[in-house]
N, C-alpha and C. Protein backbone atom coordinates (compact mmCIF):
# COMPACT_ATOMS: atom_id res chain seq x y z
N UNK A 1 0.83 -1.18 0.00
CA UNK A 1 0.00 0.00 0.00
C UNK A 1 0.87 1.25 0.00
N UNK A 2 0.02 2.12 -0.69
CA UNK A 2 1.38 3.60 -0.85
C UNK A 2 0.80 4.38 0.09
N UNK A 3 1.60 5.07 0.91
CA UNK A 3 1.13 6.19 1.94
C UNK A 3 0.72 7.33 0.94
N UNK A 4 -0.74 7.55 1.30
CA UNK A 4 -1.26 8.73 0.63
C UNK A 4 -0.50 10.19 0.67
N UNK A 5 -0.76 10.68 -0.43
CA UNK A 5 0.13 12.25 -0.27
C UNK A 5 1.91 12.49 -0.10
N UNK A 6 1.87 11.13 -0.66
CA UNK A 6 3.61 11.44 -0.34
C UNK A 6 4.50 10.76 -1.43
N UNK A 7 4.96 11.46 -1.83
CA UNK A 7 6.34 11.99 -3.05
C UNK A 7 7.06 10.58 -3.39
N UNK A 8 6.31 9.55 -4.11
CA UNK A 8 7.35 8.57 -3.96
C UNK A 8 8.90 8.54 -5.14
N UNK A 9 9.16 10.03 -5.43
CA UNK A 9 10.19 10.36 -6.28
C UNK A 9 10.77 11.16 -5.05
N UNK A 10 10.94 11.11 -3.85
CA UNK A 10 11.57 12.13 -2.77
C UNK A 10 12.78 11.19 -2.65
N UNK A 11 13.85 12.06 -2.67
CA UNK A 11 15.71 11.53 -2.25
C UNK A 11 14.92 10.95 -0.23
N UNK A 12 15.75 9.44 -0.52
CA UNK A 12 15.59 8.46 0.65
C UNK A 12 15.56 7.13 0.22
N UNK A 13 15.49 6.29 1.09
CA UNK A 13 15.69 4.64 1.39
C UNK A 13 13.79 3.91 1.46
N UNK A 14 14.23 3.14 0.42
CA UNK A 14 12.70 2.46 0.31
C UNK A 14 12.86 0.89 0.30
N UNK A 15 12.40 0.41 1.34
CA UNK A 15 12.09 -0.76 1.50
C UNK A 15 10.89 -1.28 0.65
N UNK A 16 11.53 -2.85 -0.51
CA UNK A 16 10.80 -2.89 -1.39
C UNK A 16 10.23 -4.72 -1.15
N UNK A 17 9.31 -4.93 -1.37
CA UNK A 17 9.05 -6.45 -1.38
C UNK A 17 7.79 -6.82 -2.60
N UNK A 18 7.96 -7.72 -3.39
CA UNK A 18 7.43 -7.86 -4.72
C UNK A 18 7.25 -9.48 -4.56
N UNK A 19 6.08 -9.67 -4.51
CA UNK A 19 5.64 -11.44 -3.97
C UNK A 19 5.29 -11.87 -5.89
N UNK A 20 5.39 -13.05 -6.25
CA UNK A 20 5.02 -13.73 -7.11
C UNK A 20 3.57 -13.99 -7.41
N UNK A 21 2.88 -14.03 -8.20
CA UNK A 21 1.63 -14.56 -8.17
C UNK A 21 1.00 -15.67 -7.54
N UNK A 22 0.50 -15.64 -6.77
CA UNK A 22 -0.26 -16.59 -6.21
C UNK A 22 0.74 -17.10 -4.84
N UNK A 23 1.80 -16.33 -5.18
CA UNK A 23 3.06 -16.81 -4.07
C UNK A 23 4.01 -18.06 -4.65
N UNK A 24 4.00 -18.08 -6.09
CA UNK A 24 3.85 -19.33 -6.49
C UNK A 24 5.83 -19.62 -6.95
N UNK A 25 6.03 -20.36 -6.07
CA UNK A 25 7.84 -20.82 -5.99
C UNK A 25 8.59 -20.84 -7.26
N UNK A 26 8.87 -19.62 -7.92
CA UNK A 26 9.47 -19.61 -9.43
C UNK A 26 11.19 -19.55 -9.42
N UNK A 27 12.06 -18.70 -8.17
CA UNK A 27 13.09 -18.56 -8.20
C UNK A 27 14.11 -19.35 -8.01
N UNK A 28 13.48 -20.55 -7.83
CA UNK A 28 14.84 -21.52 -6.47
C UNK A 28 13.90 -21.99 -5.57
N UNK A 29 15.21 -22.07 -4.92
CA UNK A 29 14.54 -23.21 -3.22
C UNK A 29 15.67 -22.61 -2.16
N UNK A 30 15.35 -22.72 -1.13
CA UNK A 30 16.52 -22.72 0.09
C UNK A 30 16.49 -23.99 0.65
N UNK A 31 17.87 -23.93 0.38
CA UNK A 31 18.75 -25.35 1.17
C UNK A 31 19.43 -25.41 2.19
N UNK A 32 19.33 -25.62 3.81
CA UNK A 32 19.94 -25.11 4.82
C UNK A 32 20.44 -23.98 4.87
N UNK A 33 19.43 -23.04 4.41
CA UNK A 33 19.73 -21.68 4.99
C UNK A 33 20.48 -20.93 3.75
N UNK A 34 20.04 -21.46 2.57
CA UNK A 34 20.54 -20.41 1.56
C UNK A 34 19.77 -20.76 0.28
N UNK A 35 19.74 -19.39 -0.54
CA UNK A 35 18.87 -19.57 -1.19
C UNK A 35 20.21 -20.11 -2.80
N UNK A 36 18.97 -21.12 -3.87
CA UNK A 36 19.03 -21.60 -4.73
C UNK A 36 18.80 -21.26 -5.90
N UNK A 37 19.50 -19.81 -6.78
CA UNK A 37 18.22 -19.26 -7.59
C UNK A 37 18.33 -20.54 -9.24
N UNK A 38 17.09 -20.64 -10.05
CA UNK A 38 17.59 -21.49 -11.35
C UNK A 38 17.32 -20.45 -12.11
N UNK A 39 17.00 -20.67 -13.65
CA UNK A 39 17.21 -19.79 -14.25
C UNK A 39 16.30 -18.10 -14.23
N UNK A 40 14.86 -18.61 -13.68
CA UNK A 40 13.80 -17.58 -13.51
C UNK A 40 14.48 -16.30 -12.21
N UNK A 41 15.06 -17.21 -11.07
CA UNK A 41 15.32 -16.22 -10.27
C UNK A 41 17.13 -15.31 -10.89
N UNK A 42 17.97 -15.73 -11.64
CA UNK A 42 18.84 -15.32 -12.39
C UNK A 42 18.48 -14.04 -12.73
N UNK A 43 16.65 -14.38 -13.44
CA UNK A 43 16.59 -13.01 -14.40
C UNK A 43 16.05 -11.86 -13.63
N UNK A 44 15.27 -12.47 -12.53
CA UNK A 44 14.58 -11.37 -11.43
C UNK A 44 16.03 -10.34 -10.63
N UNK A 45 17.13 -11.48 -10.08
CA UNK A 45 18.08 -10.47 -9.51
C UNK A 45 18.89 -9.77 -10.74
N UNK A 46 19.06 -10.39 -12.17
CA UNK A 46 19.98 -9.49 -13.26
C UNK A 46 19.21 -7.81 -13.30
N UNK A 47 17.55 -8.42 -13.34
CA UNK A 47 16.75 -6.53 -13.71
C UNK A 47 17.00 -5.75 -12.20
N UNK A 48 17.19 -6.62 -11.55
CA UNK A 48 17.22 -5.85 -10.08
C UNK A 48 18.35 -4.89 -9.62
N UNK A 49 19.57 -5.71 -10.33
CA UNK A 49 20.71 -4.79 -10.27
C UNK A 49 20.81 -4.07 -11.49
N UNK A 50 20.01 -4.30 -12.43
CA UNK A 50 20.20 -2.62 -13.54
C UNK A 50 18.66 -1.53 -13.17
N UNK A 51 18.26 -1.69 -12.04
CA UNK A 51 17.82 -0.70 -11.60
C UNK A 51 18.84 0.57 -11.92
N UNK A 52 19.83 0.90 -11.25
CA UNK A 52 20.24 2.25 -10.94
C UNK A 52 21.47 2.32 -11.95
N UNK A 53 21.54 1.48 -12.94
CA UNK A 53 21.67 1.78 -14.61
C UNK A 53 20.54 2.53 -15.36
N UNK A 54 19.43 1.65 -14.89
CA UNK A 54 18.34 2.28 -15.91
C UNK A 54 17.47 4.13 -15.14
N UNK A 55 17.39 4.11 -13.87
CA UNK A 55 17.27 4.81 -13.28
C UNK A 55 18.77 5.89 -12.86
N UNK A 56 19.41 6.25 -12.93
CA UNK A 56 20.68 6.58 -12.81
C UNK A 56 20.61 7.73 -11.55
N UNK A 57 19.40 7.99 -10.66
CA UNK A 57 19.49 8.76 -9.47
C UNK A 57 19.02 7.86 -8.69
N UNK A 58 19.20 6.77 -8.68
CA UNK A 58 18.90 5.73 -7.70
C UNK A 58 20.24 5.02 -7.68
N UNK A 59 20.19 4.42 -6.44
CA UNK A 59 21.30 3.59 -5.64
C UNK A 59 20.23 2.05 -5.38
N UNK A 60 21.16 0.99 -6.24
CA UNK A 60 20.90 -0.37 -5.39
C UNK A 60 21.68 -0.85 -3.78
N UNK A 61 20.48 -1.12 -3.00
CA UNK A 61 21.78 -1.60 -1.68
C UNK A 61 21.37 -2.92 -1.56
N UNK A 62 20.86 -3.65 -0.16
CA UNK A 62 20.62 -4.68 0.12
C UNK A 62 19.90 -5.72 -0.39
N UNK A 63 19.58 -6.59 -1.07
CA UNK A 63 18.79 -6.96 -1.74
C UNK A 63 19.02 -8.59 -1.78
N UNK A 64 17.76 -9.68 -1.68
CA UNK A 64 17.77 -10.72 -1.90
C UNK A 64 16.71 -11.57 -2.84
N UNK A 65 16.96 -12.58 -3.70
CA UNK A 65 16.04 -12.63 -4.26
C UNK A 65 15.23 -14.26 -3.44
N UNK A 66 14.32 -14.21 -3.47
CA UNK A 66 13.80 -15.63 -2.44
C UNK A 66 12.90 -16.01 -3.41
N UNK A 67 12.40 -17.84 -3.23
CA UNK A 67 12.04 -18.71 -4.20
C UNK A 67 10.65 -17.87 -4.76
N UNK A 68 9.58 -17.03 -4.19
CA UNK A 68 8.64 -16.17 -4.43
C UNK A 68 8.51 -15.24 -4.25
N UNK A 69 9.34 -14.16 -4.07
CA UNK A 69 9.89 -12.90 -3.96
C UNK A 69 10.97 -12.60 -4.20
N UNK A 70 11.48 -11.09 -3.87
CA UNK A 70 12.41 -10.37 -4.18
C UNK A 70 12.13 -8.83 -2.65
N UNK A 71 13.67 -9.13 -2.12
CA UNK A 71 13.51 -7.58 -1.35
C UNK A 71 14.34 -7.27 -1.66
N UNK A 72 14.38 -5.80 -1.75
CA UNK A 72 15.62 -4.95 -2.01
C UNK A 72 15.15 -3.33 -1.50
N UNK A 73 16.20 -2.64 -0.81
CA UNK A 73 16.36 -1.30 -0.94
C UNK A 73 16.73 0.03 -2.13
N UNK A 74 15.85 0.26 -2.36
CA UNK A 74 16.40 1.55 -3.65
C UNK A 74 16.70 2.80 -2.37
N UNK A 75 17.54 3.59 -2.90
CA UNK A 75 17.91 4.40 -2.43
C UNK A 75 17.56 5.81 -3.60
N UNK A 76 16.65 6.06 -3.25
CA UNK A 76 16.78 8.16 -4.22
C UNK A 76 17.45 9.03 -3.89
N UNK A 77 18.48 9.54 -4.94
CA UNK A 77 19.54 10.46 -4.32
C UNK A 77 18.98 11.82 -5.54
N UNK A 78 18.86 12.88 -4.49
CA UNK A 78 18.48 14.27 -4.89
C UNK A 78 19.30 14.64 -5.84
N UNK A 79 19.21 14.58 -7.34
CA UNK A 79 19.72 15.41 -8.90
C UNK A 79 18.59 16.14 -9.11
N UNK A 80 17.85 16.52 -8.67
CA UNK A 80 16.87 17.47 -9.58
C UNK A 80 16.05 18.13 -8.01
N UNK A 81 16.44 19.35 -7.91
CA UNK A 81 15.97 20.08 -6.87
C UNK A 81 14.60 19.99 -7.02
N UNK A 82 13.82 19.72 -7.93
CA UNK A 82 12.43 20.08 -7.64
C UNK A 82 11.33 18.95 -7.37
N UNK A 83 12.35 17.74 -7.44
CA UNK A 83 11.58 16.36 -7.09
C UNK A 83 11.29 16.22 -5.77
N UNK A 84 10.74 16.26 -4.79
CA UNK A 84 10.15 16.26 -3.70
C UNK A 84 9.10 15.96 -3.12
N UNK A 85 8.67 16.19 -2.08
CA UNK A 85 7.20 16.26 -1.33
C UNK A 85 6.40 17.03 -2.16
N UNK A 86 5.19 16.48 -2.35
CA UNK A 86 3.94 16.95 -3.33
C UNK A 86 3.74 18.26 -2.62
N UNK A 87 4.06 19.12 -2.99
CA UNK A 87 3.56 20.89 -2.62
C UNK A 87 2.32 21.17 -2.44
N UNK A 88 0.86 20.28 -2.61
CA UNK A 88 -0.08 20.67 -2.94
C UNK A 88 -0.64 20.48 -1.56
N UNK A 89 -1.49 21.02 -1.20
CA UNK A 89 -2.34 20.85 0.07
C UNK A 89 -3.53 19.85 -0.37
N UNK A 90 -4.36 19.12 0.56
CA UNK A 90 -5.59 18.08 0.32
C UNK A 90 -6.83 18.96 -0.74
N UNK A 91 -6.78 20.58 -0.05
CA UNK A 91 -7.71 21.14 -1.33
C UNK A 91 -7.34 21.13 -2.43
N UNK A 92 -6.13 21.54 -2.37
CA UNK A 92 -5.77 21.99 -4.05
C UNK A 92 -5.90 20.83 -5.22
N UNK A 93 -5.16 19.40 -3.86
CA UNK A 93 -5.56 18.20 -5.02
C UNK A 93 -6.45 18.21 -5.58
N UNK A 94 -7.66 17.98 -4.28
CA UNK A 94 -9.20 18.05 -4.89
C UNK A 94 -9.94 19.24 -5.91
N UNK A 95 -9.08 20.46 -6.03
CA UNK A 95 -9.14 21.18 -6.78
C UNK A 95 -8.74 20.48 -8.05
N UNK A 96 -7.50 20.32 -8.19
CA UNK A 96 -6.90 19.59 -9.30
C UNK A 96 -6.81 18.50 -9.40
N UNK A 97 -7.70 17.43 -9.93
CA UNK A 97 -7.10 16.18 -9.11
C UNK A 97 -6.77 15.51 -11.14
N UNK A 98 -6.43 16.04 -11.78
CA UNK A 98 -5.92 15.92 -12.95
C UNK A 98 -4.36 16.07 -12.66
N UNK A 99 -3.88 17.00 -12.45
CA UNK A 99 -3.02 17.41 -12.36
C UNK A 99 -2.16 16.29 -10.82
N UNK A 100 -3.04 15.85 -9.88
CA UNK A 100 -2.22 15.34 -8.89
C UNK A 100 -2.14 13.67 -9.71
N UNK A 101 -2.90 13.14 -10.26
CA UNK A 101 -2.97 12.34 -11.05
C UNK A 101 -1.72 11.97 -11.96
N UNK A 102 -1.54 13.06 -12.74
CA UNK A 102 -0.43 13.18 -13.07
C UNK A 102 0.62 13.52 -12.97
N UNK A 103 0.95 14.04 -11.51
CA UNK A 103 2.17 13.90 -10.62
C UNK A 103 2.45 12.37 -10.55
N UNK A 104 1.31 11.71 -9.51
CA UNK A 104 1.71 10.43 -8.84
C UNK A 104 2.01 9.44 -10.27
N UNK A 105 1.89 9.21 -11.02
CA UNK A 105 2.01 8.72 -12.58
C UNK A 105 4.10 8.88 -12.74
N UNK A 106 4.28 10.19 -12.64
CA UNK A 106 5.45 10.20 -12.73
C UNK A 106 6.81 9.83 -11.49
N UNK A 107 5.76 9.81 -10.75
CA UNK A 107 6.67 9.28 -9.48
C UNK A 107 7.72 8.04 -9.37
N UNK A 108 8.86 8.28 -9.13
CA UNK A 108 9.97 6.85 -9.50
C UNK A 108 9.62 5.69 -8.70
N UNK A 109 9.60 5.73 -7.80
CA UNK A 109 9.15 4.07 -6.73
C UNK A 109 8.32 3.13 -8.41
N UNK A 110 7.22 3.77 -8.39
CA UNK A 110 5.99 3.08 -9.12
C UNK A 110 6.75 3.23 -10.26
N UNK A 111 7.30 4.06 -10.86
CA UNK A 111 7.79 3.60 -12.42
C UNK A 111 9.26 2.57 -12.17
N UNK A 112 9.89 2.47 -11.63
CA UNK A 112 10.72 1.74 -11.53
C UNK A 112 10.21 0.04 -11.23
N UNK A 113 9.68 -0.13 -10.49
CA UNK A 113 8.99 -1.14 -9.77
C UNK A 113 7.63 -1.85 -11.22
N UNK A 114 7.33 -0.65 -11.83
CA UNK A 114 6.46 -1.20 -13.28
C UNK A 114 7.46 -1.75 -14.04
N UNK A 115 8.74 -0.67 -14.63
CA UNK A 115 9.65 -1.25 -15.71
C UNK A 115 10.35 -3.10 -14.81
N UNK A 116 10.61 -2.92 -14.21
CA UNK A 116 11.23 -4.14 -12.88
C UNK A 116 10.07 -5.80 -13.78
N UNK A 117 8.98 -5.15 -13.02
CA UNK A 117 7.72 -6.18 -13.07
C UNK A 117 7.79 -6.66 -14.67
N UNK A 118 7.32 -5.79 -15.96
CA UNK A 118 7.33 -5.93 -17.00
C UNK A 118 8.37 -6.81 -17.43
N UNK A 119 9.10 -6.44 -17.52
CA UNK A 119 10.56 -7.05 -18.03
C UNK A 119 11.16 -8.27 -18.07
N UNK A 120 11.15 -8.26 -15.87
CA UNK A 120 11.04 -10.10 -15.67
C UNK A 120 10.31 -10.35 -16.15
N UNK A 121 8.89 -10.12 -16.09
CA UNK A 121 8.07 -11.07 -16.09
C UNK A 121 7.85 -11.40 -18.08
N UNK A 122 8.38 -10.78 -19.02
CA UNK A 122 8.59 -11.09 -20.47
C UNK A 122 9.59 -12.23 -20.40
N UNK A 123 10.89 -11.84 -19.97
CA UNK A 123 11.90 -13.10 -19.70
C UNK A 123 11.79 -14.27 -19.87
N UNK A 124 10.95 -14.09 -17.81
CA UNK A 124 10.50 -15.22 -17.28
C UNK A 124 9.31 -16.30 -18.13
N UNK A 125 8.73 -15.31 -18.92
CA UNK A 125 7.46 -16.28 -19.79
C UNK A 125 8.40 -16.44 -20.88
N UNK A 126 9.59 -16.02 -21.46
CA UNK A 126 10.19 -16.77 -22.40
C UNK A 126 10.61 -17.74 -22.09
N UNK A 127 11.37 -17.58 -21.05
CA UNK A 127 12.37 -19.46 -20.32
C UNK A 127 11.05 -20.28 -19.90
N UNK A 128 10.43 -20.04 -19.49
CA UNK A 128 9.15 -21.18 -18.99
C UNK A 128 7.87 -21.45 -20.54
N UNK A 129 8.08 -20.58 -21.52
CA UNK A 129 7.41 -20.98 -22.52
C UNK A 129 5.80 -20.36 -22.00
N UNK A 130 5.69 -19.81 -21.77
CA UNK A 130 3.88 -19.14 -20.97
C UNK A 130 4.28 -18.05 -21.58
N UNK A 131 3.91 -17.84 -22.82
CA UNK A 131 3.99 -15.96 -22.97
C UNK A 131 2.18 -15.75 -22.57
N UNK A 132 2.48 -14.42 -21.90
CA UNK A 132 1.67 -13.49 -21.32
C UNK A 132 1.00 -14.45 -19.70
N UNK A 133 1.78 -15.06 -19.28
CA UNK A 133 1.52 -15.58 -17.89
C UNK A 133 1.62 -14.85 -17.30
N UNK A 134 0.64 -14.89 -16.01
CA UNK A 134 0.90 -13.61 -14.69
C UNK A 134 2.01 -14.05 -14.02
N UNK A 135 3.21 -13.08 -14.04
CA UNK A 135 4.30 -13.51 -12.93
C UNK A 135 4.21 -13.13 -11.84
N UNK A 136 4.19 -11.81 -11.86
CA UNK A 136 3.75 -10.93 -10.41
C UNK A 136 2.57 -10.79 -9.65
N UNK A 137 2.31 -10.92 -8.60
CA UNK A 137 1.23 -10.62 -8.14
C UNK A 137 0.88 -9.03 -8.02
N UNK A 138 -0.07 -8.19 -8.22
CA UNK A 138 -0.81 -6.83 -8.34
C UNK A 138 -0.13 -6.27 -6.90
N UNK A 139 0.52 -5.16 -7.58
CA UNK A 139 0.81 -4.08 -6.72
C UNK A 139 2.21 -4.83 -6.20
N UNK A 140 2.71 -4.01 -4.79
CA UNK A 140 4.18 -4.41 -4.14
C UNK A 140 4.01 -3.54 -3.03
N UNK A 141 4.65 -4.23 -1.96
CA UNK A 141 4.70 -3.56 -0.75
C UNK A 141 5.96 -2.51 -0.52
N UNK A 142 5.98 -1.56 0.39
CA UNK A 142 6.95 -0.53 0.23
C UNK A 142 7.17 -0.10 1.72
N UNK A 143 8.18 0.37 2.04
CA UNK A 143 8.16 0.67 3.37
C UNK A 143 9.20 1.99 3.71
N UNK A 144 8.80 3.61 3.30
CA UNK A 144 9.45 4.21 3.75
C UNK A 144 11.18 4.40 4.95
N UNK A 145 11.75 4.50 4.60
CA UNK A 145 12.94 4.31 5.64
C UNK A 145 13.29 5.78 6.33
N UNK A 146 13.10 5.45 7.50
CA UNK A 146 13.23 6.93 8.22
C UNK A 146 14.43 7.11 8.73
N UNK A 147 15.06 6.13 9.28
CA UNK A 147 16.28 6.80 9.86
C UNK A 147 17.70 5.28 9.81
N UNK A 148 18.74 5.84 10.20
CA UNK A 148 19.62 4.74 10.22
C UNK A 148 19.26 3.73 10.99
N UNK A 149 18.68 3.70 12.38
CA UNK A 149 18.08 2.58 13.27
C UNK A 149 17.72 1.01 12.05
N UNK A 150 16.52 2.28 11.59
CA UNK A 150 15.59 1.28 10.62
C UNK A 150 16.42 1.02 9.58
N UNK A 151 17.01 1.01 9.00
CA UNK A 151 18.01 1.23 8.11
C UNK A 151 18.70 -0.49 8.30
N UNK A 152 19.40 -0.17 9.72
CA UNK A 152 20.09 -1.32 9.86
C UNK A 152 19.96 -2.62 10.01
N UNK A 153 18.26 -2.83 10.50
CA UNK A 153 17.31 -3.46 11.04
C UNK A 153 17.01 -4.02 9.93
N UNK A 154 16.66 -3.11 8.19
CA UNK A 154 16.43 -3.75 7.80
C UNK A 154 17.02 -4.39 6.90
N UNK A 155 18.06 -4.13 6.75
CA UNK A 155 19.12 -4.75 5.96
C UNK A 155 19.60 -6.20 6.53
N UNK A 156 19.86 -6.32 7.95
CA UNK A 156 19.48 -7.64 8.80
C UNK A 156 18.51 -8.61 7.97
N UNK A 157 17.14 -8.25 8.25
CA UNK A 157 16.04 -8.30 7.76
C UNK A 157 16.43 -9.44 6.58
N UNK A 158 17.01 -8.66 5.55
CA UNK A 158 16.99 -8.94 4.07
C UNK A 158 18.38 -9.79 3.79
N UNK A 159 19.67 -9.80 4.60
CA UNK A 159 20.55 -11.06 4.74
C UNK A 159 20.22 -12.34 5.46
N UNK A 160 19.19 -11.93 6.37
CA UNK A 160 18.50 -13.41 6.98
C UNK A 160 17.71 -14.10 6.87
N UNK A 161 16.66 -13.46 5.33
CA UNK A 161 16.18 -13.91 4.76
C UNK A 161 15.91 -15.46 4.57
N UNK A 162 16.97 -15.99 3.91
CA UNK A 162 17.03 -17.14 3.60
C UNK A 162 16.98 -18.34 4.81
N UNK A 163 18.30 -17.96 5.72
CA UNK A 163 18.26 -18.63 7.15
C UNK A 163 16.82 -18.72 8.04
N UNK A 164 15.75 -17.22 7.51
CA UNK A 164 14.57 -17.51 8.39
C UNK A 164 13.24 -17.66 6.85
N UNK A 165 13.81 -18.64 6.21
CA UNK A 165 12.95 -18.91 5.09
C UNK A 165 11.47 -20.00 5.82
N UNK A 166 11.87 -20.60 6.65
CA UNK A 166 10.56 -21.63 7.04
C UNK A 166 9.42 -21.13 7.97
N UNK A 167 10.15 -19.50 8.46
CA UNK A 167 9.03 -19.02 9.25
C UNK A 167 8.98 -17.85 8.70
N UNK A 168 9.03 -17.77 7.02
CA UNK A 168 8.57 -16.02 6.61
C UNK A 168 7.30 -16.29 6.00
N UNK A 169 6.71 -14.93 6.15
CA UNK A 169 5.24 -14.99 5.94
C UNK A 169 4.64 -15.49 4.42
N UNK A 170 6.02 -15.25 3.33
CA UNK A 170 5.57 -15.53 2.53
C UNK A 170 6.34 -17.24 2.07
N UNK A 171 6.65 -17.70 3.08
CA UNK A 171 6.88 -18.99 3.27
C UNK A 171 5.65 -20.09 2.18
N UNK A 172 6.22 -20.72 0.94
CA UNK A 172 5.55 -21.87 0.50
C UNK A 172 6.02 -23.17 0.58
N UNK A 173 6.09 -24.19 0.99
CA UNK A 173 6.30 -25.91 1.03
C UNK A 173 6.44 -26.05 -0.34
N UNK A 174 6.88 -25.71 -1.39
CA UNK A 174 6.53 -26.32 -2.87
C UNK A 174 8.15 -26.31 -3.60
């Protein structure tokens, strides 16, 4: 879910998590505590690290890819002074709501995270032979990063991944 009213093109640390369709085990397996990617999860972590090739004011940091997901941190680093917090107050949106429309449209989180989705998921239906299969499941979770605390916590988080693969929520037996 996206926090309403807020700039997801603003310089900062975004905690990213992108589940598979249906949750459904495409990348690998974990084997005592580490993950296995075959060729599908190959192509999910290759687009993952030309993020901030293709985006070039973004920073890749922590990132793992797991048998039905993918987490990773993007980092937005401020090149363009005027990318920021939405300036508009709740009236003015509703005044304009064309115009806020087409702010949030241009916002990087969501365009990055669309080009991301698209891409694997063309790949991925080439190596598995399914063209136009759903790879991704609708939408992606996101998690603002406020300070170094959280920062560190969650980078933890995303190296232990694998080691706490049998009790994560998006845990499948398959």
């Amino acid at each position: 879910m996206r926090l309403q009213g807020y700039d997801y093109s603003s310089p900062g640390f975004y905690f990213i998590t992108i589940c598979t369709n249906q949750k459904e085990c495409l990348f690998g397996g974990v084997v005592n505590g580490k993950m296995y990617m075959n060729e599908c999860g190959v192509v999910a972590l290759d687009y993952w690290k030309r993020i901030d090739t293709r985006y070039p004011n973004t920073i890749i940091h922590e990132h793992i890819v797991m048998p039905n997901h993918i987490h990773g941190i993007i980092e937005i680093v401020n090149v363009n002074p005027f990318v920021g917090a939405i300036h508009e107050s709740p009236l003015q949106r509703d005044a304009n709501p064309e115009l806020y429309r087409n702010h949030r449209r241009k916002m990087l989180i969501p365009k990055i995270i669309g080009w991301y989705k698209m891409n694997t998921a063309k790949q991925i239906n080439q190596i598995r032979k399914t063209p136009g299969a759903t790879i991704w499941q609708r939408g992606y979770y996101d998690h603002i990063i406020r300070n170094e605390e959280s920062l560190f916590y969650i980078r933890e988080y995303i190296k232990n991944n694998p080691m706490n693969w049998n009790t994560d929520r998006f845990y499948q037996n398959r």
